[in-house]
Protein backbone atom coordinates (compact mmCIF):
# COMPACT_ATOMS: atom_id res chain seq x y z
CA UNK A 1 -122.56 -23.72 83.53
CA UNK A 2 -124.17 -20.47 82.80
CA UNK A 3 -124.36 -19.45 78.83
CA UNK A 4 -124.13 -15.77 79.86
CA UNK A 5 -120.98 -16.64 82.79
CA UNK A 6 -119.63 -18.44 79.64
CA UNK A 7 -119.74 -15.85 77.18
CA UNK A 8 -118.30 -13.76 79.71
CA UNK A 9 -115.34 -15.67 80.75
CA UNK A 10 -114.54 -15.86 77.30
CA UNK A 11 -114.93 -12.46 76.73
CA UNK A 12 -112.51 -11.71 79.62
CA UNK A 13 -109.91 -13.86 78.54
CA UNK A 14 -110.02 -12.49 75.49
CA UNK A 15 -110.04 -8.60 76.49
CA UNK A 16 -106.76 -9.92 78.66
CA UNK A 17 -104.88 -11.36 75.86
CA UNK A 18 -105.39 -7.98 73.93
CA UNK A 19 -103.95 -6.23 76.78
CA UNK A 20 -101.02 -8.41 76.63
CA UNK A 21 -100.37 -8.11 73.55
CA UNK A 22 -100.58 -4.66 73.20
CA UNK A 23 -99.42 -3.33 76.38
CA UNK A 24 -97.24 -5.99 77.46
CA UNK A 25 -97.47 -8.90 80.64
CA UNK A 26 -96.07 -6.04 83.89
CA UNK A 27 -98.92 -3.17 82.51
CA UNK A 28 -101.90 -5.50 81.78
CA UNK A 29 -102.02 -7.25 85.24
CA UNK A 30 -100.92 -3.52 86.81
CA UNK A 31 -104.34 -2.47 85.09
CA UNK A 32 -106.34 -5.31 86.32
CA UNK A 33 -104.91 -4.68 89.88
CA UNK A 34 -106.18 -0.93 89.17
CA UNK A 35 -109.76 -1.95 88.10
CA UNK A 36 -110.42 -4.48 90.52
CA UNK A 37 -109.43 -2.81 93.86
CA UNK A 38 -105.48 -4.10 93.89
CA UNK A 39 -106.23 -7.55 95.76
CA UNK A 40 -104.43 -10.00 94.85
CA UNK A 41 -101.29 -11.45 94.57
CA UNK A 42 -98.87 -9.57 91.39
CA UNK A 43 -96.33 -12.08 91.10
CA UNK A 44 -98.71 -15.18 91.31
CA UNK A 45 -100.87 -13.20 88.70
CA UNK A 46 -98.15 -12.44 86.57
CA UNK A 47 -97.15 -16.30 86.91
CA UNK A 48 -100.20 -17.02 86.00
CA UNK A 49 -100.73 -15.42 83.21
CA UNK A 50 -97.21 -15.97 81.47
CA UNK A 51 -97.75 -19.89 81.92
CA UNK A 52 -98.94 -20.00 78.52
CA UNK A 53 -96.66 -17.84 76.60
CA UNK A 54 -93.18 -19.58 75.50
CA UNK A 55 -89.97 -17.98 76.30
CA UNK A 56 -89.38 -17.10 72.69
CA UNK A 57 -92.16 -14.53 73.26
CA UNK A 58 -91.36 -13.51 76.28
CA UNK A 59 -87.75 -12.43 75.02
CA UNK A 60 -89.54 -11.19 72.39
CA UNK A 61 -91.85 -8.88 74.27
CA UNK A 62 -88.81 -7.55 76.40
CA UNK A 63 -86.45 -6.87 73.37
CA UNK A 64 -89.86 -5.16 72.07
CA UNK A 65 -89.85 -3.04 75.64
CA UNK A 66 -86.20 -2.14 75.33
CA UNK A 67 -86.39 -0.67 71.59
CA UNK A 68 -88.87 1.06 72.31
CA UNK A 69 -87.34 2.85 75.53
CA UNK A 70 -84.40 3.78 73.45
């Protein structure tokens, strides 16, 4: 594969997983649905990008969400 497709991909992934963590899983992939035109499929994405997160952090990230809407 290509260096520069390489360091790109990895560069992605890693600009995602900052989103995540600092805007949370439902705005991140609502961005990225912004930016690249809305194709797609949301829940698949969302799927997708939650396979790797345990549900200890994703109970985590909603009790976050919920303290800070109070």
């Amino acid at each position: 594969m290509n260096t520069t497709i390489e360091e790109t991909t990895e560069i992605t992934t890693e600009a995602i997983r900052l989103l995540f963590r600092e805007m949370g899983v439902a705005k991140t992939v609502q961005f990225l649905s912004k930016i690249s035109g809305g194709r797609g499929d949301y829940t698949k994405d969302r799927q997708k990008f939650q396979s790797d997160m345990s549900i200890e952090e994703i109970v985590a990230e909603i009790e976050k969400k919920r303290q800070t809407a109070e």
